[in-house]
PDB file of N, CA and C in Angstrom:
ATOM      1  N   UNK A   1     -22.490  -3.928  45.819  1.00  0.00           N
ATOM      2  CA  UNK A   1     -23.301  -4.515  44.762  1.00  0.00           C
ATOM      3  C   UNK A   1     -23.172  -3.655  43.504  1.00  0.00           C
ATOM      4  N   UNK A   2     -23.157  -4.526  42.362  1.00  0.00           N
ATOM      5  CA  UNK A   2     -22.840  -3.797  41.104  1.00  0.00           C
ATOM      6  C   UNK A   2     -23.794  -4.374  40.159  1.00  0.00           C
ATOM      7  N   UNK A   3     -24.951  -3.720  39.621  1.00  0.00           N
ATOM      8  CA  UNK A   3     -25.641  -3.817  38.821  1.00  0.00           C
ATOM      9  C   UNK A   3     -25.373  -3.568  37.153  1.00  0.00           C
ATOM     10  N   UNK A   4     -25.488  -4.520  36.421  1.00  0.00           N
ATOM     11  CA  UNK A   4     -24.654  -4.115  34.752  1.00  0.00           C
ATOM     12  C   UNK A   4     -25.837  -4.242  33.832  1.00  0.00           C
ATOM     13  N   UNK A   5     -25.802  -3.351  33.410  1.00  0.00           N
ATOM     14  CA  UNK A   5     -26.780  -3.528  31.701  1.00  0.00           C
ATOM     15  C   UNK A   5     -26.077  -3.768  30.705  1.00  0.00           C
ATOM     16  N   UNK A   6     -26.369  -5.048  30.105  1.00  0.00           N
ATOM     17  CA  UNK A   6     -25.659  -5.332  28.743  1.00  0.00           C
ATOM     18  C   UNK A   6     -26.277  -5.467  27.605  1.00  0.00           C
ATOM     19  N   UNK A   7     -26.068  -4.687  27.192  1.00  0.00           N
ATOM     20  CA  UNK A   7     -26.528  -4.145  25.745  1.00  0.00           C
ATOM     21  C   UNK A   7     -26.211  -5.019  24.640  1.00  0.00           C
ATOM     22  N   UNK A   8     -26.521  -6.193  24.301  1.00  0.00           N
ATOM     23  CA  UNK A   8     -26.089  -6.963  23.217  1.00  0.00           C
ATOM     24  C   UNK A   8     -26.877  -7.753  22.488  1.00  0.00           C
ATOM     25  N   UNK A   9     -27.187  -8.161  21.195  1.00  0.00           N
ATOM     26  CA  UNK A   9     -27.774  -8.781  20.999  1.00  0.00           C
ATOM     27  C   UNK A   9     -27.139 -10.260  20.579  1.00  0.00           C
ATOM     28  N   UNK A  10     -26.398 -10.575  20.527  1.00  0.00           N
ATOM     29  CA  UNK A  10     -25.731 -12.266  20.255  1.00  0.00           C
ATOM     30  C   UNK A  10     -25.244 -12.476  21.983  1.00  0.00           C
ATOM     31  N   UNK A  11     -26.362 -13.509  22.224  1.00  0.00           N
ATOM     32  CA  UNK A  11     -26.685 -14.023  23.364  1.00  0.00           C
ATOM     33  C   UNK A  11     -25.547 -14.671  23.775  1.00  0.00           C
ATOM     34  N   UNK A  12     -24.265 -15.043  23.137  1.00  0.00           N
ATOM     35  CA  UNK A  12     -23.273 -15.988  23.244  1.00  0.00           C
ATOM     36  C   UNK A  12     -22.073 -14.789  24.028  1.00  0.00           C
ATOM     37  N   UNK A  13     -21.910 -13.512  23.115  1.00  0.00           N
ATOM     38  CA  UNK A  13     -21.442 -12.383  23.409  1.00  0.00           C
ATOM     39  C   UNK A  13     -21.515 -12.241  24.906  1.00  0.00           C
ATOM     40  N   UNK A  14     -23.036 -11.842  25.127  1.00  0.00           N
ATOM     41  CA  UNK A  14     -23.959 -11.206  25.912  1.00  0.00           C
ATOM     42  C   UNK A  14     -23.670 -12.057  27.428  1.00  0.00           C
ATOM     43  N   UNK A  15     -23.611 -13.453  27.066  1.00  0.00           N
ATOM     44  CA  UNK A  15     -22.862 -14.308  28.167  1.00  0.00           C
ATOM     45  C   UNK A  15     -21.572 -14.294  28.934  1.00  0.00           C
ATOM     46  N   UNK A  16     -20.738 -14.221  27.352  1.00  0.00           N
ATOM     47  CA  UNK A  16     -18.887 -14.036  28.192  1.00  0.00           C
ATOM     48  C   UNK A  16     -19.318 -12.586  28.934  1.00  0.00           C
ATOM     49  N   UNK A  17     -19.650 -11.835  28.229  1.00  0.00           N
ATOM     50  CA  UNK A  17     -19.405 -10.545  29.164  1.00  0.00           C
ATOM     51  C   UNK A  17     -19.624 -10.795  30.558  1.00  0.00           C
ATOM     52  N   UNK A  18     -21.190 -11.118  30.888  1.00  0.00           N
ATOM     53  CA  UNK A  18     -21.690 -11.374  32.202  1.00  0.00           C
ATOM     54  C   UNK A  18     -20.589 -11.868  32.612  1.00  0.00           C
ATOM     55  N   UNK A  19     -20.065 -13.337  31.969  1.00  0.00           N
ATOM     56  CA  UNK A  19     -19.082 -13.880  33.246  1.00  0.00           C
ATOM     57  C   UNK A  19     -18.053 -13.231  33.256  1.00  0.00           C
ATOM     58  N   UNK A  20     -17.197 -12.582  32.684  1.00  0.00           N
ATOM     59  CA  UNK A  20     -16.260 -11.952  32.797  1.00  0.00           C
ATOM     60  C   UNK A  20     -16.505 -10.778  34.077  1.00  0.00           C
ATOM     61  N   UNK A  21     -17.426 -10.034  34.263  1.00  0.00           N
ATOM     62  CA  UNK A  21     -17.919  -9.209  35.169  1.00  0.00           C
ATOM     63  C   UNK A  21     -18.196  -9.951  36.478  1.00  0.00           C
ATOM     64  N   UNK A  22     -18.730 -10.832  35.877  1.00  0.00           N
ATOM     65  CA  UNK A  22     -19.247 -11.614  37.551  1.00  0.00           C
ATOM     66  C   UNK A  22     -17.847 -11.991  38.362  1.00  0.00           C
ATOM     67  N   UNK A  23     -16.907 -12.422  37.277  1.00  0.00           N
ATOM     68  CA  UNK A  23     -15.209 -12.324  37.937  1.00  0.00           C
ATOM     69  C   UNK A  23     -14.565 -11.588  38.432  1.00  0.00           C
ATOM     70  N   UNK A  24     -15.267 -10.006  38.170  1.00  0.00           N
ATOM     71  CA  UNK A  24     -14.685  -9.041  38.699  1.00  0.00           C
ATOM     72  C   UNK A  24     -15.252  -8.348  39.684  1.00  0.00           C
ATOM     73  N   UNK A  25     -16.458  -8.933  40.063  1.00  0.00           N
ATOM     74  CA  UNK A  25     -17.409  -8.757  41.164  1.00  0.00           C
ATOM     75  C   UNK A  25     -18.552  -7.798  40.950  1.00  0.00           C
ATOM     76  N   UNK A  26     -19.098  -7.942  39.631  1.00  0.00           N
ATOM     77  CA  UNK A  26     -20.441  -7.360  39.230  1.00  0.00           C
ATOM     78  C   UNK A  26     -21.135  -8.029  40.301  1.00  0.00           C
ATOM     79  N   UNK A  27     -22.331  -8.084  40.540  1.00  0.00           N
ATOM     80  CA  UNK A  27     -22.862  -9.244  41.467  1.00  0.00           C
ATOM     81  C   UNK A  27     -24.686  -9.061  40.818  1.00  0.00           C
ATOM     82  N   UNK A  28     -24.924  -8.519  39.912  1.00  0.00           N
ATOM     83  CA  UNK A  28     -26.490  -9.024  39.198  1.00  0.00           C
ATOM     84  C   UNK A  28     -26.305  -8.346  37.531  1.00  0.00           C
ATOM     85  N   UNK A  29     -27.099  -8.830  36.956  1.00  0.00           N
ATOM     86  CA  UNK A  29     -27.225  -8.117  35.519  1.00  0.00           C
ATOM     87  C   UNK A  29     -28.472  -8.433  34.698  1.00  0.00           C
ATOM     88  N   UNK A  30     -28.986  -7.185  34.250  1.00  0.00           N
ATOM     89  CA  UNK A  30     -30.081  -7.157  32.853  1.00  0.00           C
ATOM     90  C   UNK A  30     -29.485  -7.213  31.564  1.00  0.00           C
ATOM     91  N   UNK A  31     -30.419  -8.055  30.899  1.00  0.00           N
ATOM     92  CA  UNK A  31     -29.961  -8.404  29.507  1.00  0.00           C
ATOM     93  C   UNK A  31     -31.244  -7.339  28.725  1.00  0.00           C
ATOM     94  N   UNK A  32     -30.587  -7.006  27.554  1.00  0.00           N
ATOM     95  CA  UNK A  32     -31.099  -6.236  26.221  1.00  0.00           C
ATOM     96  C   UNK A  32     -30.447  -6.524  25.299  1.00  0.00           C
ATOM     97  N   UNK A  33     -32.063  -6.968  24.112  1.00  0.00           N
ATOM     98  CA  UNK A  33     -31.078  -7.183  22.838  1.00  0.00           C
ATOM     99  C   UNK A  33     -31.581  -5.986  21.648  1.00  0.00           C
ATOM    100  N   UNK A  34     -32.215  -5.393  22.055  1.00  0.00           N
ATOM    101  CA  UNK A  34     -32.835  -4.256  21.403  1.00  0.00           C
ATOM    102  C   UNK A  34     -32.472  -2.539  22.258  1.00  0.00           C
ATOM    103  N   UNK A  35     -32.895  -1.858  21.675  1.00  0.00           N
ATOM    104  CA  UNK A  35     -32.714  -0.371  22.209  1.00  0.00           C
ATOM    105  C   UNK A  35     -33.703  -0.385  22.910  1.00  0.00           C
ATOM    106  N   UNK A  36     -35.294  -0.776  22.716  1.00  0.00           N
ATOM    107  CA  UNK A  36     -36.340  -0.576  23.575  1.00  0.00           C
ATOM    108  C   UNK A  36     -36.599  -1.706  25.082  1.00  0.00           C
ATOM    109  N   UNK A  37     -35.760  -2.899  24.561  1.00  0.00           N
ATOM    110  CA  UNK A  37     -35.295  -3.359  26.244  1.00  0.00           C
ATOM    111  C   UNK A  37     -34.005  -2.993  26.938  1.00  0.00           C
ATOM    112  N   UNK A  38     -33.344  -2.003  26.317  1.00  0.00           N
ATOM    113  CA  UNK A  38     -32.308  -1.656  26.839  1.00  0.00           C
ATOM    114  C   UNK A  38     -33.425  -0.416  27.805  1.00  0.00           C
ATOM    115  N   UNK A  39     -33.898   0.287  27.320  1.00  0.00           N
ATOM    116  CA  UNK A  39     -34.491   1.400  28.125  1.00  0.00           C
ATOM    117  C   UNK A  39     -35.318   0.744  29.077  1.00  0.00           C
ATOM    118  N   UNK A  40     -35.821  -0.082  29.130  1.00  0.00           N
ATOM    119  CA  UNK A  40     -36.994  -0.499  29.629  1.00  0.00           C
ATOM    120  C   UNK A  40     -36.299  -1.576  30.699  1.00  0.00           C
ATOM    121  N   UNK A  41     -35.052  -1.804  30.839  1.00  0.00           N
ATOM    122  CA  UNK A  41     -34.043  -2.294  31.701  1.00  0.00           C
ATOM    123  C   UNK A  41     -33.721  -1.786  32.479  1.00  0.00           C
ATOM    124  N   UNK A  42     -33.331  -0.238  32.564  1.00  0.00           N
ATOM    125  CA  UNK A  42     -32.750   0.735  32.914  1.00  0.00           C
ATOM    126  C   UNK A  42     -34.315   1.439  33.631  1.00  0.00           C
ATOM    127  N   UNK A  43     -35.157   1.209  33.187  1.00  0.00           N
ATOM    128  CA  UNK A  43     -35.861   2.372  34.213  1.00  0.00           C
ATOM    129  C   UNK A  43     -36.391   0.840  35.126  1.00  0.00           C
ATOM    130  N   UNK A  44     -36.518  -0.028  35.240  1.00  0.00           N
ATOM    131  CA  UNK A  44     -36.708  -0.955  36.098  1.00  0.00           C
ATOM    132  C   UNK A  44     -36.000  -1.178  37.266  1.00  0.00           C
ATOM    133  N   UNK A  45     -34.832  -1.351  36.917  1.00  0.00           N
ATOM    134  CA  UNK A  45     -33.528  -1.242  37.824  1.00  0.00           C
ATOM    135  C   UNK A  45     -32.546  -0.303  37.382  1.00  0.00           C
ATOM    136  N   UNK A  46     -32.089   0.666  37.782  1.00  0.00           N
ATOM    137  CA  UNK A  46     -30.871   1.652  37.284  1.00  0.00           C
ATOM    138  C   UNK A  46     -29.634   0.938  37.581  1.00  0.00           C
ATOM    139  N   UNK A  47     -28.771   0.872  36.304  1.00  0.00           N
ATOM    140  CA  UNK A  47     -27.505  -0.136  36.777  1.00  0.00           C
ATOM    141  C   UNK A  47     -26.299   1.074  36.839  1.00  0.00           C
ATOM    142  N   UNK A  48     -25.672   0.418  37.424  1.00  0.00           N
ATOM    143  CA  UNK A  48     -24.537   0.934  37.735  1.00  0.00           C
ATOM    144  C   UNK A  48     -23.528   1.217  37.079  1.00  0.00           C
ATOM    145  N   UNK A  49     -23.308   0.330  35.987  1.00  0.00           N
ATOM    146  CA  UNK A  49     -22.559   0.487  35.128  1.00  0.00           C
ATOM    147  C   UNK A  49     -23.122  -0.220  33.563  1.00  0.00           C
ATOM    148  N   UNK A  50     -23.175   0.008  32.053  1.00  0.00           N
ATOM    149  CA  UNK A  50     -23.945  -0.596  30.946  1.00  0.00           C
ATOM    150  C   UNK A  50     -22.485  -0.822  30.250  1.00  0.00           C
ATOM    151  N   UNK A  51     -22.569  -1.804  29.760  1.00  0.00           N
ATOM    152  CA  UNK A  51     -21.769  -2.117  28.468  1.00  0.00           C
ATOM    153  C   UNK A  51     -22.874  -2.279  27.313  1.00  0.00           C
ATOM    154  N   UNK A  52     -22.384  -1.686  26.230  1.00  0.00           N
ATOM    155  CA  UNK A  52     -23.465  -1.834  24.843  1.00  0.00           C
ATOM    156  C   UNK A  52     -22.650  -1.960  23.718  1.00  0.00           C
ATOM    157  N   UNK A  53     -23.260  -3.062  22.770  1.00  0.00           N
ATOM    158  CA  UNK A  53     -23.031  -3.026  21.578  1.00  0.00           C
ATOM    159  C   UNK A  53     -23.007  -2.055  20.381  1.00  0.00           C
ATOM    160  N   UNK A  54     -23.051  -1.668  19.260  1.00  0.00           N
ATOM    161  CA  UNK A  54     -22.973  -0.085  19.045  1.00  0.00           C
ATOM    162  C   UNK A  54     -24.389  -0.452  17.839  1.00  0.00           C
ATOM    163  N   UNK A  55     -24.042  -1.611  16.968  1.00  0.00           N
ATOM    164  CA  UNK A  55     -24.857  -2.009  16.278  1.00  0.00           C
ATOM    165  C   UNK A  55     -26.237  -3.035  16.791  1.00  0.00           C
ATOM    166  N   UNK A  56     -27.566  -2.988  16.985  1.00  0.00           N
ATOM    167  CA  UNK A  56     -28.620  -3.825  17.468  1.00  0.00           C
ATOM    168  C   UNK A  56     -29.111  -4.297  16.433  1.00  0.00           C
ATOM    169  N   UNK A  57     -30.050  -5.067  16.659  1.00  0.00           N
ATOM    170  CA  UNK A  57     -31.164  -5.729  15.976  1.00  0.00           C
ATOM    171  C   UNK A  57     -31.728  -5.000  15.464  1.00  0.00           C
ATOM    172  N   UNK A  58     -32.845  -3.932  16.642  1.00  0.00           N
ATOM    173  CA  UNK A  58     -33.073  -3.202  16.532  1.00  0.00           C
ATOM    174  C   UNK A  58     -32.771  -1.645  17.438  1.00  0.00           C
ATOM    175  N   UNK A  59     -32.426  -0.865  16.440  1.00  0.00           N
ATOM    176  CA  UNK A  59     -32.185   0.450  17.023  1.00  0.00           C
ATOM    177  C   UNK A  59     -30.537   0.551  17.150  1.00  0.00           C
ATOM    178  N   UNK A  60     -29.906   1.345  18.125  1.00  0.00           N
ATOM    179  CA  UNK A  60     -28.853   1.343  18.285  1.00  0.00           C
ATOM    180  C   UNK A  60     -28.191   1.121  19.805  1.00  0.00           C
ATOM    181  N   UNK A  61     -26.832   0.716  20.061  1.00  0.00           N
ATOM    182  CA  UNK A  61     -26.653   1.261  21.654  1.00  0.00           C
ATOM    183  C   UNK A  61     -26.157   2.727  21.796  1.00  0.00           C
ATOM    184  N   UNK A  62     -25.723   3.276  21.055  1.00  0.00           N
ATOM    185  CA  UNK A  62     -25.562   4.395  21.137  1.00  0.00           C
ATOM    186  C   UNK A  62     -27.160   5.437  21.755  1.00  0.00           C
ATOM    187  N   UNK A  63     -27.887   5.239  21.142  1.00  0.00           N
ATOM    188  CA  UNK A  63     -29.002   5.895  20.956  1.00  0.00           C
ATOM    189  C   UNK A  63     -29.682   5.667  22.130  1.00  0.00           C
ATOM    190  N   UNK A  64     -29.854   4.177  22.939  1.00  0.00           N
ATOM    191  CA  UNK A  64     -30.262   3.706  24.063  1.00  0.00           C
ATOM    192  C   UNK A  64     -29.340   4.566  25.002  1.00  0.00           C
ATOM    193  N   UNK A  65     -27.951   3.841  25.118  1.00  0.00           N
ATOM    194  CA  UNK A  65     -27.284   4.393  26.256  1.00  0.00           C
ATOM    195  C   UNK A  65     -27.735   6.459  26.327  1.00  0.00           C
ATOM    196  N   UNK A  66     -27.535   6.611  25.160  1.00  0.00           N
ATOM    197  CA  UNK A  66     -28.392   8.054  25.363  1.00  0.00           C
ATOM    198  C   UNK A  66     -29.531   8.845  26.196  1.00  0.00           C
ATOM    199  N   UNK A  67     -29.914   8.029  25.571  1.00  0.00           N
ATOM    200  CA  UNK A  67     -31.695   8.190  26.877  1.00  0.00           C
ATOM    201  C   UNK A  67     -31.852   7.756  27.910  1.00  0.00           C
ATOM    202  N   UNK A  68     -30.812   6.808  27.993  1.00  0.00           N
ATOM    203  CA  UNK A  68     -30.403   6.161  29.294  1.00  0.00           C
ATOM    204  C   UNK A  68     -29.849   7.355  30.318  1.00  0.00           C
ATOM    205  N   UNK A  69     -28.891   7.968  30.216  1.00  0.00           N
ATOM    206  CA  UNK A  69     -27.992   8.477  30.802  1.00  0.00           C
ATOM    207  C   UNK A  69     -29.034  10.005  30.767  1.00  0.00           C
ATOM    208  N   UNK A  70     -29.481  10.352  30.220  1.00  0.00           N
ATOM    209  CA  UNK A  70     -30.556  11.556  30.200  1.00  0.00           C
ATOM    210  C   UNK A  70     -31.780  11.359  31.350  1.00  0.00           C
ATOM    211  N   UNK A  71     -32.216  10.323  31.235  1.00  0.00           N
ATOM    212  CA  UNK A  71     -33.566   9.863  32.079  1.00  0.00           C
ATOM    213  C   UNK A  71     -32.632   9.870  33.438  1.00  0.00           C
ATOM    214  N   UNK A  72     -31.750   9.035  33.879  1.00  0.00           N
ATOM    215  CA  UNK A  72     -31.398   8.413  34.400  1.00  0.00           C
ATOM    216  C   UNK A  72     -30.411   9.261  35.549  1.00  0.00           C
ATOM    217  N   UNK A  73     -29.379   9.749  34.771  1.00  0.00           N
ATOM    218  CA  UNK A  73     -28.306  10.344  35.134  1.00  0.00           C
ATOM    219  C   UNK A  73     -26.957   9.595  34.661  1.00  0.00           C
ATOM    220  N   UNK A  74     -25.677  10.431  35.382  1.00  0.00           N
ATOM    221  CA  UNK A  74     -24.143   9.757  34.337  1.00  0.00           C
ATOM    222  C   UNK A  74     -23.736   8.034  35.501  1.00  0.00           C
ATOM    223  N   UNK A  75     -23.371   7.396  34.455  1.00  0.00           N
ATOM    224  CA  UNK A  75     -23.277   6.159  34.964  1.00  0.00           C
ATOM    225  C   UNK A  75     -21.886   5.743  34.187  1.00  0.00           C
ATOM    226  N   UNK A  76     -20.624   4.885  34.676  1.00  0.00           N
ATOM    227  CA  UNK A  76     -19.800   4.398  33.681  1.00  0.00           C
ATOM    228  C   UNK A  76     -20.585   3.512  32.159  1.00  0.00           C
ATOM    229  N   UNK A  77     -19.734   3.529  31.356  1.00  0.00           N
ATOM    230  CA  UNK A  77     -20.624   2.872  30.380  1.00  0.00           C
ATOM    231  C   UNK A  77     -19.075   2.290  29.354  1.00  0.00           C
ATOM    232  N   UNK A  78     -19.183   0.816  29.060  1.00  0.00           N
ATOM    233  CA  UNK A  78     -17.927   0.269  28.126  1.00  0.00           C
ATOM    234  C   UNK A  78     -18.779   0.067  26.960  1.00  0.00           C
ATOM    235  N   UNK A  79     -18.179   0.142  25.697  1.00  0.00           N
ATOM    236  CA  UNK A  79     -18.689   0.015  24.588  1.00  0.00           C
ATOM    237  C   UNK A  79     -17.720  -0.960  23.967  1.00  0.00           C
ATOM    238  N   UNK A  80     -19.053  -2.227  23.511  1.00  0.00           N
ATOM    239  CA  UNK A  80     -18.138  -2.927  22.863  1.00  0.00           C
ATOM    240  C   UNK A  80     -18.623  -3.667  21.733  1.00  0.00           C
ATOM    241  N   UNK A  81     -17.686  -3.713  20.172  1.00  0.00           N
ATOM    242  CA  UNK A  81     -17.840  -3.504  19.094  1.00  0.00           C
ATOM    243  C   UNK A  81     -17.424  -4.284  17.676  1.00  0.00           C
ATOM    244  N   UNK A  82     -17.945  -4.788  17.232  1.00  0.00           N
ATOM    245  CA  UNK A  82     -17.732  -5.426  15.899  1.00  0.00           C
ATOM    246  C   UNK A  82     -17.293  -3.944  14.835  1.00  0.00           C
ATOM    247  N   UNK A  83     -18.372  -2.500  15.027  1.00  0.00           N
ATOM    248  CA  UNK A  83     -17.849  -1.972  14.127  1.00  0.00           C
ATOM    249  C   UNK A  83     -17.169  -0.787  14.826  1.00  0.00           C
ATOM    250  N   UNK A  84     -15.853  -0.408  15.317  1.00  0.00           N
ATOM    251  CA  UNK A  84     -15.594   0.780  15.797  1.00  0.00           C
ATOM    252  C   UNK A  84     -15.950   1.658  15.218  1.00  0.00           C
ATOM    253  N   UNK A  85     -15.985   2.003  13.791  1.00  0.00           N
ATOM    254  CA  UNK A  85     -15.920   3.124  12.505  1.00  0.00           C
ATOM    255  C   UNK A  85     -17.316   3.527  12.889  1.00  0.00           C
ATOM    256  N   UNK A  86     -18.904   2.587  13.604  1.00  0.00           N
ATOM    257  CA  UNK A  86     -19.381   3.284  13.905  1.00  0.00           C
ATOM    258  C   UNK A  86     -19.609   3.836  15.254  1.00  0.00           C
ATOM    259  N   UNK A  87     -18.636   4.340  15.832  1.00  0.00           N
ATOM    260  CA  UNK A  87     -18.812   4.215  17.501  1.00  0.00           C
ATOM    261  C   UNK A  87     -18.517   6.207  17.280  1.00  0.00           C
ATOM    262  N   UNK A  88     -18.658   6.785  16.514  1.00  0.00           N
ATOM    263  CA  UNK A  88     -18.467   8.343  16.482  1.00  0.00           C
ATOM    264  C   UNK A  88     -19.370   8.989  17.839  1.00  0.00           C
ATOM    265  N   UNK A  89     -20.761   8.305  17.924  1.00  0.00           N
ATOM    266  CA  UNK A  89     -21.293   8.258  19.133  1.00  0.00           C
ATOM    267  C   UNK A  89     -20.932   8.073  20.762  1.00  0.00           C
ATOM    268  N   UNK A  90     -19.852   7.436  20.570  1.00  0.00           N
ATOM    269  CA  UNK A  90     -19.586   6.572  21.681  1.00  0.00           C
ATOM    270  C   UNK A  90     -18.327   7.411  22.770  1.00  0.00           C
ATOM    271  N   UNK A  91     -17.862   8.320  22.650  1.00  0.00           N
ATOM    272  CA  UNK A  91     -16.845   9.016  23.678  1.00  0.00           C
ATOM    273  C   UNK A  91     -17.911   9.856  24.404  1.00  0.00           C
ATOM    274  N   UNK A  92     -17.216   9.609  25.605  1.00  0.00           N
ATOM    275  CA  UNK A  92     -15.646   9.702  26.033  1.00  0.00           C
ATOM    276  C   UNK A  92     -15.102   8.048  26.295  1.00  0.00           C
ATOM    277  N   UNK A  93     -16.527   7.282  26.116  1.00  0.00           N
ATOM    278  CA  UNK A  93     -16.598   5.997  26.783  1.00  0.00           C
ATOM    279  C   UNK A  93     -15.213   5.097  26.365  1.00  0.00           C
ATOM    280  N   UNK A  94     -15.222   4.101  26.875  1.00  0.00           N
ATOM    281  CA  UNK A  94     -13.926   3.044  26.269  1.00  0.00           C
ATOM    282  C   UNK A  94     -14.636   2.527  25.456  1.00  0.00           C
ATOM    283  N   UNK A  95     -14.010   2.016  24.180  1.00  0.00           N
ATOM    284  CA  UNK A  95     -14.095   1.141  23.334  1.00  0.00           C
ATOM    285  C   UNK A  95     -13.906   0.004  23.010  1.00  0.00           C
ATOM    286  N   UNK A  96     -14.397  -1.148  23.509  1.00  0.00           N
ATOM    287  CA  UNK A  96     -13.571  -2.560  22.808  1.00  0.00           C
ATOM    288  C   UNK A  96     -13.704  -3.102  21.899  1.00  0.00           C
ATOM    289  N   UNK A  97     -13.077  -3.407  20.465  1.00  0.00           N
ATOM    290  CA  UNK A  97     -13.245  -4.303  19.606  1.00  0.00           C
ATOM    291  C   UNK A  97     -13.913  -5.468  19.869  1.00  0.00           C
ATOM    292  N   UNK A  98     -14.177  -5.755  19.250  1.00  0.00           N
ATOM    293  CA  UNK A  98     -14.903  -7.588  19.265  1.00  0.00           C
ATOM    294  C   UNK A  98     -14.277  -8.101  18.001  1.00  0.00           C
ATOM    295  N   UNK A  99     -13.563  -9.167  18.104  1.00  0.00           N
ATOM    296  CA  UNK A  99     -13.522 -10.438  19.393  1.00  0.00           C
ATOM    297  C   UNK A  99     -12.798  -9.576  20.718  1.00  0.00           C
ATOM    298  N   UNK A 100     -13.287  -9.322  21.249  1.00  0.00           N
ATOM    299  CA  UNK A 100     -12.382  -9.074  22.668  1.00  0.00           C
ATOM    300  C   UNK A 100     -12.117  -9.963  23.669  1.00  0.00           C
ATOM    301  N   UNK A 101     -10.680  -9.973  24.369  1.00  0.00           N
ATOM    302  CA  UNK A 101     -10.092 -10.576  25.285  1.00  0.00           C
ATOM    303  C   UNK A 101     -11.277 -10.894  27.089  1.00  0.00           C
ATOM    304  N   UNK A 102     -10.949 -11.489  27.476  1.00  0.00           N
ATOM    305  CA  UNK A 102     -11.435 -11.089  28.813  1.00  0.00           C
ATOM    306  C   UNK A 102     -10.304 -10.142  29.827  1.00  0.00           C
ATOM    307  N   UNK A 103      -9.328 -10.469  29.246  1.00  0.00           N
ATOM    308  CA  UNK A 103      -8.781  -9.346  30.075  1.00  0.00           C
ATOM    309  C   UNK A 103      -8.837  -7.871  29.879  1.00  0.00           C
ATOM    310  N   UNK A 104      -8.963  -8.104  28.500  1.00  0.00           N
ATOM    311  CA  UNK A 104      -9.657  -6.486  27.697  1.00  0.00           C
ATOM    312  C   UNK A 104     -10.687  -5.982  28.510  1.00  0.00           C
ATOM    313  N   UNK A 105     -11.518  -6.986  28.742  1.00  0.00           N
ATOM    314  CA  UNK A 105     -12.767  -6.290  29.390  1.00  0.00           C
ATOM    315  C   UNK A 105     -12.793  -6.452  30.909  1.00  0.00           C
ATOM    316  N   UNK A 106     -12.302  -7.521  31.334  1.00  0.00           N
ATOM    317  CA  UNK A 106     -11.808  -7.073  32.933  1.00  0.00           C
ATOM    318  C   UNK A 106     -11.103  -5.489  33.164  1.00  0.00           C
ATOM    319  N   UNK A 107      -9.869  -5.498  32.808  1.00  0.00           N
ATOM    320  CA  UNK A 107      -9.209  -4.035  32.338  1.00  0.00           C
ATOM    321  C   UNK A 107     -10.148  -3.099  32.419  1.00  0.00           C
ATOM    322  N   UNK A 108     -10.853  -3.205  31.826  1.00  0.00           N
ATOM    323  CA  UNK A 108     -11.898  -1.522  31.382  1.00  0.00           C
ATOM    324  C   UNK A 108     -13.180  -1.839  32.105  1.00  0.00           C
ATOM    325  N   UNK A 109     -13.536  -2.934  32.738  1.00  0.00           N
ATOM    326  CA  UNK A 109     -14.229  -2.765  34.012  1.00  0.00           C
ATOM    327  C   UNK A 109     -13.804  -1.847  35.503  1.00  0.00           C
ATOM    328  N   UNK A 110     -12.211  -2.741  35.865  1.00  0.00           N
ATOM    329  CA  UNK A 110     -12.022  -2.612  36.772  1.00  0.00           C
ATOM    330  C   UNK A 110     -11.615  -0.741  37.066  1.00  0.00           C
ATOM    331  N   UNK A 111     -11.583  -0.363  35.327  1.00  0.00           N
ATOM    332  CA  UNK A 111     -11.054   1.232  35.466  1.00  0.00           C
ATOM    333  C   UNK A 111     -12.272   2.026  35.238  1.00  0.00           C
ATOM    334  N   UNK A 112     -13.476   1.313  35.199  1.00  0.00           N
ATOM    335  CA  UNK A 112     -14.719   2.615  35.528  1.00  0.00           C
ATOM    336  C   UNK A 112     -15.781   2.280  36.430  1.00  0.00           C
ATOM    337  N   UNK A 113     -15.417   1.070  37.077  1.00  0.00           N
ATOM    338  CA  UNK A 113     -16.631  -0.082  38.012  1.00  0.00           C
ATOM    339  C   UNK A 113     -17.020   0.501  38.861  1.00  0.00           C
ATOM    340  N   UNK A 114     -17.823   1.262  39.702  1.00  0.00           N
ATOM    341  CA  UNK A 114     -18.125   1.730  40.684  1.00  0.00           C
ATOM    342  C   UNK A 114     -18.474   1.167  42.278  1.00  0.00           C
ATOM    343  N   UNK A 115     -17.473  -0.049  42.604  1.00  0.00           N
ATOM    344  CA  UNK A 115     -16.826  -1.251  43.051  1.00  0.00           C
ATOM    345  C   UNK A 115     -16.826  -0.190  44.498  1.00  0.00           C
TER     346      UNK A 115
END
């Protein structure tokens, strides 16, 4: 079983991902479209692996996945992005542009999934 936190706020986004994961045998997932339901996701259920957006609504994913991984402990984490330029936050993690492929993100599932 593979639990995913997705960090996104454009619900359309926030969807392909899920299914793209569910293809690769995620098998449940929490949605966040903010930094404060991203945390509040994560101490409910600890997922296994988070993908996050870098830019939110409100707050950041950078800043979430942060406190995430502090509270929590180290978990894989894909980052994926409309703005790379601001992802200075974001290593060692992978990076994906947005629009991204599904195979882009199958790819960089299947290489940190804890499967």
């Amino acid at each position: 079983m593979c639990h995913v936190l997705i960090i996104e706020d454009d619900a359309i986004a926030a969807y392909d991902i899920r299914d793209t994961l569910r293809g690769e045998g995620a098998t449940s997932f929490a949605f966040a479209a903010t930094e404060r339901e991203a945390l509040a996701c994560a101490r409910e259920e600890r997922p296994a692996l988070i993908t996050s957006d870098v830019m939110l609504g409100a707050g950041s994913g950078p800043a979430a996945v942060r406190v995430i991984l502090s509270e929590i402990g180290p978990m894989p984490v894909i980052f994926i992005t409309a703005t790379p330029e601001q992802c200075a936050e974001c290593g060692p993690y992978p990076i994906l542009e947005k629009p991204f492929s599904t195979e882009q993100l199958a790819a960089a599932f299947r290489a940190v999934a804890p499967l």
